[in-house]
PDB file of N, CA and C in Angstrom:
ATOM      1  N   UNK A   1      19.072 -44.452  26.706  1.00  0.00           N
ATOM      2  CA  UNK A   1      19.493 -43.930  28.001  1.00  0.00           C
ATOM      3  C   UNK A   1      19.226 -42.440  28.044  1.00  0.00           C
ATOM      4  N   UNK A   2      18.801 -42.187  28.913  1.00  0.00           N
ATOM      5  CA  UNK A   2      18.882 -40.403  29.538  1.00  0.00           C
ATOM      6  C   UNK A   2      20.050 -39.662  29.716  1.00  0.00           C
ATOM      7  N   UNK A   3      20.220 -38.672  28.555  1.00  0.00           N
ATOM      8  CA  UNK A   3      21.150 -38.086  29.279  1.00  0.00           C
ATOM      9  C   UNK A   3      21.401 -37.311  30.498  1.00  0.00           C
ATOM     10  N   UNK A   4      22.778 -37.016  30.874  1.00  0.00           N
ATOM     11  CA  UNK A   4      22.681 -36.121  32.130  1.00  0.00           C
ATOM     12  C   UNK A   4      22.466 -37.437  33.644  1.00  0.00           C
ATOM     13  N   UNK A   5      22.494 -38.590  33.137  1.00  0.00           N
ATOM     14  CA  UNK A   5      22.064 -39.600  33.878  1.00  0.00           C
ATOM     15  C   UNK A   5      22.871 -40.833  34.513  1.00  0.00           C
ATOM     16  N   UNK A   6      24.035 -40.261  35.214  1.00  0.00           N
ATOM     17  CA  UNK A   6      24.685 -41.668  35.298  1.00  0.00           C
ATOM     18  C   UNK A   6      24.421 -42.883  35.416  1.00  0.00           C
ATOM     19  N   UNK A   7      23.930 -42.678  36.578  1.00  0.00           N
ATOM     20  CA  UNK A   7      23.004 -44.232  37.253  1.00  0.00           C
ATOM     21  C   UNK A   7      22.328 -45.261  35.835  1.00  0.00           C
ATOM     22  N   UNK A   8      21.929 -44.506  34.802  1.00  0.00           N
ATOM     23  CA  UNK A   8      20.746 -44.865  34.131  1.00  0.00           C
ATOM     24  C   UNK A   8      21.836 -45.941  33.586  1.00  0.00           C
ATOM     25  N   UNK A   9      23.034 -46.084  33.152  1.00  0.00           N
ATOM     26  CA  UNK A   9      24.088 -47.254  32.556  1.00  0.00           C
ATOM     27  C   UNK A   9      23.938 -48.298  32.841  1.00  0.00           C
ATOM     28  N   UNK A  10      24.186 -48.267  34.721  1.00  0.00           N
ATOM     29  CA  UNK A  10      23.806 -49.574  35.323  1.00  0.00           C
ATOM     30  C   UNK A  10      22.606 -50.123  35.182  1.00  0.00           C
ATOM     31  N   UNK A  11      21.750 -49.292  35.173  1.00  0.00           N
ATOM     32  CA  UNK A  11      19.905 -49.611  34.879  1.00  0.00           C
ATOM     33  C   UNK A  11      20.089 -50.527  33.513  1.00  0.00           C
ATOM     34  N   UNK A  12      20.580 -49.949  32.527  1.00  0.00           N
ATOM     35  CA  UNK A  12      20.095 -50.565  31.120  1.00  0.00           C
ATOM     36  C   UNK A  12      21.214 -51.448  31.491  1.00  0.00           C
ATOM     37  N   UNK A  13      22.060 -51.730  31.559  1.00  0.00           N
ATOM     38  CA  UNK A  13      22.988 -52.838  31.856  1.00  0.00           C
ATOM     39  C   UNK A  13      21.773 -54.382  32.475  1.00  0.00           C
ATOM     40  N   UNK A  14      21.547 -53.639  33.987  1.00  0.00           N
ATOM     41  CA  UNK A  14      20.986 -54.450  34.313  1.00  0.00           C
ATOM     42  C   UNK A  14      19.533 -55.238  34.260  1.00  0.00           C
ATOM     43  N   UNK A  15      18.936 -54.387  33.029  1.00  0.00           N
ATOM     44  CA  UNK A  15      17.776 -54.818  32.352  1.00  0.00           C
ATOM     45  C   UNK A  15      17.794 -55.342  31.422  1.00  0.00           C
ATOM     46  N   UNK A  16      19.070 -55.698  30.691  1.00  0.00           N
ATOM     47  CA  UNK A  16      18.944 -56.108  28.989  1.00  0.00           C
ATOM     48  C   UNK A  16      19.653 -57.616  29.065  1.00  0.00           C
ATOM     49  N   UNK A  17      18.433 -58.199  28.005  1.00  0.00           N
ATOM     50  CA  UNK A  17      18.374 -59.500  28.049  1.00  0.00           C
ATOM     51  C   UNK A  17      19.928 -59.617  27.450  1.00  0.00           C
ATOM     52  N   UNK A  18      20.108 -61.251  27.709  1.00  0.00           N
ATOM     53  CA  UNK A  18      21.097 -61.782  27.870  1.00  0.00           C
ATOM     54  C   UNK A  18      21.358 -61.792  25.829  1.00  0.00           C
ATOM     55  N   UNK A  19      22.156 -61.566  25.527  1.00  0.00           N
ATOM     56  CA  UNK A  19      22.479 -61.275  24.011  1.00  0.00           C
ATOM     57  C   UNK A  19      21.701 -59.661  23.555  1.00  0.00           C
ATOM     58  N   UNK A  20      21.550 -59.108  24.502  1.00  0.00           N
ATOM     59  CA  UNK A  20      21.292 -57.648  24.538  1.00  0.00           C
ATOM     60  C   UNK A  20      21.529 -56.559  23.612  1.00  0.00           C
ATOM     61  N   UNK A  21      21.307 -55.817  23.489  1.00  0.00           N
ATOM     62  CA  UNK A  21      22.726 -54.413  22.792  1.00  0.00           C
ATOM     63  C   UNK A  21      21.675 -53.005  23.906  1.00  0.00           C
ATOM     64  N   UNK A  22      22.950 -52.314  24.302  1.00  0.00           N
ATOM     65  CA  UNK A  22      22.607 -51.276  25.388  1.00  0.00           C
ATOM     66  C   UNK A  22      23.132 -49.883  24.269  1.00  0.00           C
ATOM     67  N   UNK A  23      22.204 -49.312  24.240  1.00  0.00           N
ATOM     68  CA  UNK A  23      22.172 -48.253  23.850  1.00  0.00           C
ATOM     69  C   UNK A  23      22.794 -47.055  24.168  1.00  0.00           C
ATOM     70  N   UNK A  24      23.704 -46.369  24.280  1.00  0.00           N
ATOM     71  CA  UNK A  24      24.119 -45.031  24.845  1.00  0.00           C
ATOM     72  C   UNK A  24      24.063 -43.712  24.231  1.00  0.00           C
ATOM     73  N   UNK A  25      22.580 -42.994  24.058  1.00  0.00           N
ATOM     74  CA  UNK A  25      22.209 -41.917  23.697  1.00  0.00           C
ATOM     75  C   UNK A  25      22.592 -41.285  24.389  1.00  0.00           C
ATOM     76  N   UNK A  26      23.127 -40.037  23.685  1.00  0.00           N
ATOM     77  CA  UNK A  26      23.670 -38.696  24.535  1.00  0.00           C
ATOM     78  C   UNK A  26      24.131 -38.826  25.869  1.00  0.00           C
ATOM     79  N   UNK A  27      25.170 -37.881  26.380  1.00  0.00           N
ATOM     80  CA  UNK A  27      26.077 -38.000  27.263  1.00  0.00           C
ATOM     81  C   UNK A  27      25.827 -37.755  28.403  1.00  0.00           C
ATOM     82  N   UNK A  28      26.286 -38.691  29.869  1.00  0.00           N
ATOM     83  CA  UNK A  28      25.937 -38.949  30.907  1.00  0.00           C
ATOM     84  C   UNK A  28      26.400 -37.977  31.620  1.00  0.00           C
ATOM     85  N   UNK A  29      27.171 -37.117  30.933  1.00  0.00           N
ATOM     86  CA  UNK A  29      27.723 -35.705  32.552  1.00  0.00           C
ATOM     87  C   UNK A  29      28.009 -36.026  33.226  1.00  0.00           C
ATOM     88  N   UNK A  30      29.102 -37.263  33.353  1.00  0.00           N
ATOM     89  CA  UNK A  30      29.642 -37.654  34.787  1.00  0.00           C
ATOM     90  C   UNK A  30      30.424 -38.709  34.290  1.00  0.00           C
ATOM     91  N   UNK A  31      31.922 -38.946  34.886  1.00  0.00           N
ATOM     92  CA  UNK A  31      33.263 -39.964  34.469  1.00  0.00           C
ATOM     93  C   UNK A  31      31.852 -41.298  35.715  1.00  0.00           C
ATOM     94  N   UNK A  32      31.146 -41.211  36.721  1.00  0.00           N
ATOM     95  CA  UNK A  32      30.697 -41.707  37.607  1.00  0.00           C
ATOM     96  C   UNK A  32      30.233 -42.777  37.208  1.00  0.00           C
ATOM     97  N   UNK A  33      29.941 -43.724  37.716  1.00  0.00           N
ATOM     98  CA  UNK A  33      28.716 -44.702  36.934  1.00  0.00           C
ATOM     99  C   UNK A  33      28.293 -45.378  37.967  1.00  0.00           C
ATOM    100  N   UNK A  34      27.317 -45.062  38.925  1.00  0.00           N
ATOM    101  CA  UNK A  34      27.201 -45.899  39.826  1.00  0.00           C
ATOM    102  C   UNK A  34      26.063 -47.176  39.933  1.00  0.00           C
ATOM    103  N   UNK A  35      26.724 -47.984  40.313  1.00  0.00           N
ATOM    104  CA  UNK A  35      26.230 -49.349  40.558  1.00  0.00           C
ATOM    105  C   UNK A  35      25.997 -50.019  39.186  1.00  0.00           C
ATOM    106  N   UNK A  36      27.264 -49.594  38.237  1.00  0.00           N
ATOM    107  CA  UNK A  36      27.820 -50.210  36.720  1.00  0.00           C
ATOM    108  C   UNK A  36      28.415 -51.478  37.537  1.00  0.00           C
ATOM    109  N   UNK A  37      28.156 -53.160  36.796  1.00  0.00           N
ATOM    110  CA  UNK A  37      28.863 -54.039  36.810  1.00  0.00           C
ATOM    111  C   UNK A  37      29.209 -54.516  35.643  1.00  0.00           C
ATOM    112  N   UNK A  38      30.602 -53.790  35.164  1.00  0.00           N
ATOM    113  CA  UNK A  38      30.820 -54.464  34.022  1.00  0.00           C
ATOM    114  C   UNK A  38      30.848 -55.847  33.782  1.00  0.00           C
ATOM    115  N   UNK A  39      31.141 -56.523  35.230  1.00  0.00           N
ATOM    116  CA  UNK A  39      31.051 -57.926  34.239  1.00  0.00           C
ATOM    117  C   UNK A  39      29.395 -58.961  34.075  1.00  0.00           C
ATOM    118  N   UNK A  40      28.786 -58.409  34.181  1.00  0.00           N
ATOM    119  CA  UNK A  40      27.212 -58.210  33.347  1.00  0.00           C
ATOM    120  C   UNK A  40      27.601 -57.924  32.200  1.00  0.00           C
ATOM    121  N   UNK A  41      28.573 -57.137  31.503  1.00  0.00           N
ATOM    122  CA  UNK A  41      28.585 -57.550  29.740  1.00  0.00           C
ATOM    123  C   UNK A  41      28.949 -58.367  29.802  1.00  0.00           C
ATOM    124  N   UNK A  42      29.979 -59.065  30.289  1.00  0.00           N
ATOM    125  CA  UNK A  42      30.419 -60.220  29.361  1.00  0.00           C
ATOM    126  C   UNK A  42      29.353 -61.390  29.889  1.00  0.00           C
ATOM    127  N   UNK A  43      28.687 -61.891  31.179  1.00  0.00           N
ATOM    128  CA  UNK A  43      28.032 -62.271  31.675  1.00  0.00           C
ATOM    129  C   UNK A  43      26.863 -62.755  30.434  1.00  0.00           C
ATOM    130  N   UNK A  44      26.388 -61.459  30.178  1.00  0.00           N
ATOM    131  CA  UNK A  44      25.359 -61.694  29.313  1.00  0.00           C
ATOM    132  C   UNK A  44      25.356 -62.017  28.239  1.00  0.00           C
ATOM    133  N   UNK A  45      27.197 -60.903  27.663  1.00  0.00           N
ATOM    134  CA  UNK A  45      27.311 -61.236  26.118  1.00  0.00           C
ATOM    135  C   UNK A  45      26.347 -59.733  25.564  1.00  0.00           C
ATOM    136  N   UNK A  46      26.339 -58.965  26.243  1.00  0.00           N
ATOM    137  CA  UNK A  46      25.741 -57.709  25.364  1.00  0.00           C
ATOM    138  C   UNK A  46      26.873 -56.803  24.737  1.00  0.00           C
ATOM    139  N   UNK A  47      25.989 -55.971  23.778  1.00  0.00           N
ATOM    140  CA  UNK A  47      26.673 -54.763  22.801  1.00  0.00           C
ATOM    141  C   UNK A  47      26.154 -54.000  23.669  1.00  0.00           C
ATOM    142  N   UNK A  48      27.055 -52.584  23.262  1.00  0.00           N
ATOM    143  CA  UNK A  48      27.237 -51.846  24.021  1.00  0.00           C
ATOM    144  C   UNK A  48      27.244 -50.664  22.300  1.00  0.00           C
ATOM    145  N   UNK A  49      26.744 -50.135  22.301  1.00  0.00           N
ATOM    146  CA  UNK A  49      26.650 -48.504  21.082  1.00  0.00           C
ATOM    147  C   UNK A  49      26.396 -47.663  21.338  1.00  0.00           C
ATOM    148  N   UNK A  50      27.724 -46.858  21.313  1.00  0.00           N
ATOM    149  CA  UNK A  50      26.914 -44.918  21.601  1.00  0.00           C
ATOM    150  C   UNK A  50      26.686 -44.565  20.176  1.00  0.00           C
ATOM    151  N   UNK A  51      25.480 -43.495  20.447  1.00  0.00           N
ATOM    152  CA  UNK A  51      25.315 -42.835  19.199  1.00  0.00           C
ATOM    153  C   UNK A  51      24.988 -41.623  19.554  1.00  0.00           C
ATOM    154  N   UNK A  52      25.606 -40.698  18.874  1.00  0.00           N
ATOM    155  CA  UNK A  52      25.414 -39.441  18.780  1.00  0.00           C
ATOM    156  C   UNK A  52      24.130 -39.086  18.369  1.00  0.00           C
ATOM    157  N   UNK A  53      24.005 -37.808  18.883  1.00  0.00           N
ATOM    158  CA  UNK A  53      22.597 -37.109  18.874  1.00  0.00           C
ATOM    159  C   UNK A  53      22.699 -36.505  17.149  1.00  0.00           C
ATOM    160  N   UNK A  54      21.353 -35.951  17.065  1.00  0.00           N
ATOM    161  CA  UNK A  54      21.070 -35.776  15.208  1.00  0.00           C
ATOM    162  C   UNK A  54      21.009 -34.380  14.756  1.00  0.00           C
ATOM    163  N   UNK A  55      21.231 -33.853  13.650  1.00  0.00           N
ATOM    164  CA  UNK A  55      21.033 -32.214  13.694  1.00  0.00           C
ATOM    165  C   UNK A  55      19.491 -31.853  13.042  1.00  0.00           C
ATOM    166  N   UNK A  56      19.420 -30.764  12.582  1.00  0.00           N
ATOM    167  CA  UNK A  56      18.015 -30.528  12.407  1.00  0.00           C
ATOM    168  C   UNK A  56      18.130 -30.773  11.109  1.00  0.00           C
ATOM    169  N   UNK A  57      19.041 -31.063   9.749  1.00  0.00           N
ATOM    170  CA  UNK A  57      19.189 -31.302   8.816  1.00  0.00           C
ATOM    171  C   UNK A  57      18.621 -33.049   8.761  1.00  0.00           C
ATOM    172  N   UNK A  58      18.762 -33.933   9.566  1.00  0.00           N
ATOM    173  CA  UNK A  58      18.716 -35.386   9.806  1.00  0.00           C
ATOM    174  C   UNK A  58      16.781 -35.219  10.211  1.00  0.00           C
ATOM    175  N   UNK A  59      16.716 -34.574  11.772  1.00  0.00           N
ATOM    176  CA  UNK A  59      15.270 -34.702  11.732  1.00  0.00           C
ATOM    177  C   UNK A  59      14.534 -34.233  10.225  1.00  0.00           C
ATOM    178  N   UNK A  60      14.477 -33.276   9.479  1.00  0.00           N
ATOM    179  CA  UNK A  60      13.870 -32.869   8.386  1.00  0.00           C
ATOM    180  C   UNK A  60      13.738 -33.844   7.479  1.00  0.00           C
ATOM    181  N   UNK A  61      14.955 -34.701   7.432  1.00  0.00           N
ATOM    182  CA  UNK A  61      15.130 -36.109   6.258  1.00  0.00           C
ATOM    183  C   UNK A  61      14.075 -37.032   6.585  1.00  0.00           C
ATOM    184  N   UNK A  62      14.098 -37.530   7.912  1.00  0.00           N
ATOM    185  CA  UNK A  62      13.046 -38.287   8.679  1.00  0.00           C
ATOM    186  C   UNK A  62      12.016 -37.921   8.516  1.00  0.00           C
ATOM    187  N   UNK A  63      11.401 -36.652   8.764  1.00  0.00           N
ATOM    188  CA  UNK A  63       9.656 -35.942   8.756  1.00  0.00           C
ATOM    189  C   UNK A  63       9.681 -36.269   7.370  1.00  0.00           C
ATOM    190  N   UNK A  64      10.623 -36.305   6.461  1.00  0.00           N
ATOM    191  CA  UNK A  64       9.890 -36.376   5.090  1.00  0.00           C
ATOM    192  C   UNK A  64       9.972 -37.910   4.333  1.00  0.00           C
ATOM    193  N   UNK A  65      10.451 -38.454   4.888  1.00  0.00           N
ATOM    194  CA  UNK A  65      10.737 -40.285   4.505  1.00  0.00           C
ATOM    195  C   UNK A  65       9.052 -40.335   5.465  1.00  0.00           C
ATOM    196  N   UNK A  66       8.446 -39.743   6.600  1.00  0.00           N
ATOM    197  CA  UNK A  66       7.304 -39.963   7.433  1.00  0.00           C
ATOM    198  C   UNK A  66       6.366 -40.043   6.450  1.00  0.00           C
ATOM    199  N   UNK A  67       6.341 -38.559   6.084  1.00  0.00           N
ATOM    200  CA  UNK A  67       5.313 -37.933   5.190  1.00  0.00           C
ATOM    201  C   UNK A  67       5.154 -38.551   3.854  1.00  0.00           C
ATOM    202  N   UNK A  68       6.592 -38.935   3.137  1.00  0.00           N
ATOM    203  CA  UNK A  68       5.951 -39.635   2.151  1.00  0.00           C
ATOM    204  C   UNK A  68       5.006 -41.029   1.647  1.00  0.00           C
ATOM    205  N   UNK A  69       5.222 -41.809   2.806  1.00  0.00           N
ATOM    206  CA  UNK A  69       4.118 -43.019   2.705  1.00  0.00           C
ATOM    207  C   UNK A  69       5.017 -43.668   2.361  1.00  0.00           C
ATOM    208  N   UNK A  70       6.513 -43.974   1.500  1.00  0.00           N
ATOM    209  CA  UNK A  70       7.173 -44.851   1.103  1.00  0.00           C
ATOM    210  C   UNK A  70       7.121 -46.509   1.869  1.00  0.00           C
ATOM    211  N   UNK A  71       6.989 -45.634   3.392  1.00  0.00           N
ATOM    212  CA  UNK A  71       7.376 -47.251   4.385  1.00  0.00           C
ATOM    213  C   UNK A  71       5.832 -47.403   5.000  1.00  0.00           C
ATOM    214  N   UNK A  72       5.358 -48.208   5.354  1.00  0.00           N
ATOM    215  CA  UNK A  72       4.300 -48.314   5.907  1.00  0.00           C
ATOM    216  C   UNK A  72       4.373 -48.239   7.560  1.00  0.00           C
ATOM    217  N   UNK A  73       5.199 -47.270   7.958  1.00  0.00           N
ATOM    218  CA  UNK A  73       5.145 -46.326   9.369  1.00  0.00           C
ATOM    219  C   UNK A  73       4.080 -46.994  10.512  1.00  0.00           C
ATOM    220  N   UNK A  74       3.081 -46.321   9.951  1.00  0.00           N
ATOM    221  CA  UNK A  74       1.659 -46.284  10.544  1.00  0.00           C
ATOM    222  C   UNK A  74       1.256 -48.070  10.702  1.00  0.00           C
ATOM    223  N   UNK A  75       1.344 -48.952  10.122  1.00  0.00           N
ATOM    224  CA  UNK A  75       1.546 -50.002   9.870  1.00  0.00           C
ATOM    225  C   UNK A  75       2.168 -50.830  11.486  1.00  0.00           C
ATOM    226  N   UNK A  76       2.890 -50.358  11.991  1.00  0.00           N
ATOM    227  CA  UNK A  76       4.148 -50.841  12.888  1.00  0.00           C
ATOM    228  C   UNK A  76       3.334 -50.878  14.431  1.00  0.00           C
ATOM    229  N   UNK A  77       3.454 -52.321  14.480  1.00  0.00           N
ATOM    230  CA  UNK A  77       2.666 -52.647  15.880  1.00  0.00           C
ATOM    231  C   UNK A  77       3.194 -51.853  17.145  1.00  0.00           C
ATOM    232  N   UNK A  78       2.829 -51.072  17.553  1.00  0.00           N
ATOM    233  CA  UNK A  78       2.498 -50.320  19.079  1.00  0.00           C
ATOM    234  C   UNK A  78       1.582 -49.951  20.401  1.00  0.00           C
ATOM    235  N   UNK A  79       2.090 -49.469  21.427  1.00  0.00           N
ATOM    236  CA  UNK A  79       0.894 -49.493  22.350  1.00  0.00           C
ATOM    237  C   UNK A  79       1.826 -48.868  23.515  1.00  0.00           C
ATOM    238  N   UNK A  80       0.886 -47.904  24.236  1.00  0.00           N
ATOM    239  CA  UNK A  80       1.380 -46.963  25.066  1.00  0.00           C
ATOM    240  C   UNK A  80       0.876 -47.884  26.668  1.00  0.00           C
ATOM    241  N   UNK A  81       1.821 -47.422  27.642  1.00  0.00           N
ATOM    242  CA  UNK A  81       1.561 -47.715  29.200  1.00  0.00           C
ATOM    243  C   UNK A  81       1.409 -47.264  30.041  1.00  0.00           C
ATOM    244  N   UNK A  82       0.974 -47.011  30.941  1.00  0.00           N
ATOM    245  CA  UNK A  82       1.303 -45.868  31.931  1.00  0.00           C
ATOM    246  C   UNK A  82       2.691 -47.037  32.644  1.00  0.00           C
ATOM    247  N   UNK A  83       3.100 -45.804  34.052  1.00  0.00           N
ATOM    248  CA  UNK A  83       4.729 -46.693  34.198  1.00  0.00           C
ATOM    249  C   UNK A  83       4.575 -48.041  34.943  1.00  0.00           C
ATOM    250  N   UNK A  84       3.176 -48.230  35.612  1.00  0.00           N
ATOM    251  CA  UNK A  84       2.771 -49.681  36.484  1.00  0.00           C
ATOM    252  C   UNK A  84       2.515 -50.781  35.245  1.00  0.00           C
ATOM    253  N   UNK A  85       2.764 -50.461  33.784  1.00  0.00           N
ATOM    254  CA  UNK A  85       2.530 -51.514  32.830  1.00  0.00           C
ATOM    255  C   UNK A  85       3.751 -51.474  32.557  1.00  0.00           C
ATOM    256  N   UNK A  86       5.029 -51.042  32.543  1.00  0.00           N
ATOM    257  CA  UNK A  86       6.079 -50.852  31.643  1.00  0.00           C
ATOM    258  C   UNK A  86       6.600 -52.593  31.789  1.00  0.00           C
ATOM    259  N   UNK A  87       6.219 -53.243  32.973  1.00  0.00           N
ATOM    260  CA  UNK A  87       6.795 -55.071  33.175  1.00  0.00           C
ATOM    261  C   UNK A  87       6.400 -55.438  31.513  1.00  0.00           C
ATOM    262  N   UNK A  88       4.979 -55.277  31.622  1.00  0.00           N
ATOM    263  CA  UNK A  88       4.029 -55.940  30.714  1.00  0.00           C
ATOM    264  C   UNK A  88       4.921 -55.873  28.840  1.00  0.00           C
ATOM    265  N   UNK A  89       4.885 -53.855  28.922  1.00  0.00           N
ATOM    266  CA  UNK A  89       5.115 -53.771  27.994  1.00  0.00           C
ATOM    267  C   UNK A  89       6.409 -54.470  27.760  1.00  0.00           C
ATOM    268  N   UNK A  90       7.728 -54.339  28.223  1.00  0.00           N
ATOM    269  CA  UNK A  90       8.980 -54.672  28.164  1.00  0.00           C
ATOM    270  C   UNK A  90       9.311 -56.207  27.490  1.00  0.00           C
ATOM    271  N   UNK A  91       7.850 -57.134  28.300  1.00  0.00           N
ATOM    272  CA  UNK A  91       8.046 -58.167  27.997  1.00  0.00           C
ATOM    273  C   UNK A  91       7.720 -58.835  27.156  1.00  0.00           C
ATOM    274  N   UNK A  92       5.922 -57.720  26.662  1.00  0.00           N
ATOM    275  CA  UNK A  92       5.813 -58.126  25.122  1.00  0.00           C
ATOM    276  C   UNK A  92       6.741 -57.581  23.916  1.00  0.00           C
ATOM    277  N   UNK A  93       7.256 -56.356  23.900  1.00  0.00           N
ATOM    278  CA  UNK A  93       8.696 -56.093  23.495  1.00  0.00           C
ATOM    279  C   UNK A  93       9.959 -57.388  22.750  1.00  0.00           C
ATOM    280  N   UNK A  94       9.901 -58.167  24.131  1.00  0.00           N
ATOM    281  CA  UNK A  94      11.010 -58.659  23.931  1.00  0.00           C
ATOM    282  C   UNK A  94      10.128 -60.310  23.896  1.00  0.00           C
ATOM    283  N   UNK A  95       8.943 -59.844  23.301  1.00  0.00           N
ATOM    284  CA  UNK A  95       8.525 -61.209  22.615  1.00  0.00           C
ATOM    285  C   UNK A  95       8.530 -62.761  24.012  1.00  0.00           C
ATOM    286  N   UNK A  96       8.305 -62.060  25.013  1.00  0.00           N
ATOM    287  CA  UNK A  96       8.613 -63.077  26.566  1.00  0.00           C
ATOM    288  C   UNK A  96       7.304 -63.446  26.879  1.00  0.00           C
ATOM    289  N   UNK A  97       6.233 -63.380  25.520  1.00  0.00           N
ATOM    290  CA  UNK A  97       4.468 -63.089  26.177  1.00  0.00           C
ATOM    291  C   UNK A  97       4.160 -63.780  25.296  1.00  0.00           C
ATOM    292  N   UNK A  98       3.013 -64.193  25.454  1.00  0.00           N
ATOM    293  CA  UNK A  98       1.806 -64.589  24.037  1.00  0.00           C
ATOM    294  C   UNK A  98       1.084 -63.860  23.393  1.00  0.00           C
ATOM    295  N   UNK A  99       1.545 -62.261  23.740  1.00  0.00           N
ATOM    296  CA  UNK A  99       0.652 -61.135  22.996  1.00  0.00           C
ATOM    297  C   UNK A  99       1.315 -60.937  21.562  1.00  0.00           C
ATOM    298  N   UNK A 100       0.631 -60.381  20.924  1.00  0.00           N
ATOM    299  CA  UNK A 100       1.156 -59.968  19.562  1.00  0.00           C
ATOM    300  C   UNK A 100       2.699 -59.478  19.453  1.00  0.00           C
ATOM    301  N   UNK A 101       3.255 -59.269  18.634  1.00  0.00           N
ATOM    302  CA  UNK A 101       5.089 -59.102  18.366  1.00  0.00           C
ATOM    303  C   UNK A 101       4.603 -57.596  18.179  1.00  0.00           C
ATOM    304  N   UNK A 102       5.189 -56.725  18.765  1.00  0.00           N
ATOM    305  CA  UNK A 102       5.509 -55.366  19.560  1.00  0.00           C
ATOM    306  C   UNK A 102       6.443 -54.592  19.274  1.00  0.00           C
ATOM    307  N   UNK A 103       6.440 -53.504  18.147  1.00  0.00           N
ATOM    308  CA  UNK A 103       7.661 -53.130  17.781  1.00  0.00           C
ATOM    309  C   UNK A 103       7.717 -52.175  18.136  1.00  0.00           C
ATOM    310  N   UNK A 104       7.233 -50.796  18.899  1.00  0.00           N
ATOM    311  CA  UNK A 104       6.983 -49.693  19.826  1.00  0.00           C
ATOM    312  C   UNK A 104       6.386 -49.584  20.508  1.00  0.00           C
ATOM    313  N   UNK A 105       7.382 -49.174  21.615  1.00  0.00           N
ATOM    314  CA  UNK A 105       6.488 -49.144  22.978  1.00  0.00           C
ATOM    315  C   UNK A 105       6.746 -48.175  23.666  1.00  0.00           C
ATOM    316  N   UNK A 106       5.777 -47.354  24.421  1.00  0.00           N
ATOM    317  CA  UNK A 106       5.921 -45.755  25.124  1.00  0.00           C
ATOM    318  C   UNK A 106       5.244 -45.851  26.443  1.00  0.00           C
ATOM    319  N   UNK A 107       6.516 -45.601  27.411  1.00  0.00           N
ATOM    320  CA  UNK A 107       6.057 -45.830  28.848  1.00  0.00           C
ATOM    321  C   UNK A 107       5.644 -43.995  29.017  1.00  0.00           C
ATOM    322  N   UNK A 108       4.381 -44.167  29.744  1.00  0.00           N
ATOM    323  CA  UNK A 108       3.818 -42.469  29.615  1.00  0.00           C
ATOM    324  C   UNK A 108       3.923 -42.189  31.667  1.00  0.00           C
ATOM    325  N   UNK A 109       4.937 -41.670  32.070  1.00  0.00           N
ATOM    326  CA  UNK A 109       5.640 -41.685  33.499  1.00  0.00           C
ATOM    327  C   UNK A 109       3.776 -40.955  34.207  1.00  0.00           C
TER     328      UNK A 109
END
């Protein structure tokens, strides 16, 4: 989710498949939530996780778990969209396609 973004709650609410988990990165700046239907969680049966943002001690750990080659990173099926593909991408994502299994995906606005 975006921070600074109320609206964006109801969005991921109302996009995430049914056994879901909704993400809540950094803070929405607003008690507001408009056009939130909570009962779409239970509806669906989704998680719901905030997670706090990272310090520069955490990114540095990461660039260097990158850099060392330990995980095979580079390895990890991806593919960028512009935003008139994001259907496409979302759905090979969530494995709803016959395209290859999709483990990053970058909608480019």
């Amino acid at each position: 989710m975006t921070a600074k973004a109320p609206a964006a709650l109801a969005q991921a609410v109302g996009l995430a498949r049914p056994g879901g988990t909704v993400v809540l990165a950094g803070t929405r700046g607003s008690g507001d939530t408009p056009g939130f239907l909570p009962d779409l969680i239970v509806l669906k049966q989704l998680r719901i996780l905030g997670a706090l943002g990272v310090d520069v001690v955490a990114h540095q750990a990461a660039l260097q778990l990158l850099a060392s080659g330990r995980f095979p990173f580079a390895d990890i099926s991806r593919r960028c969209e512009p935003l008139d593909g994001a259907d496409g991408l979302l759905r090979a994502m969530a494995r709803d396609t016959d395209d290859p299994a999709l483990v990053h995906g970058v909608i480019r606005p």
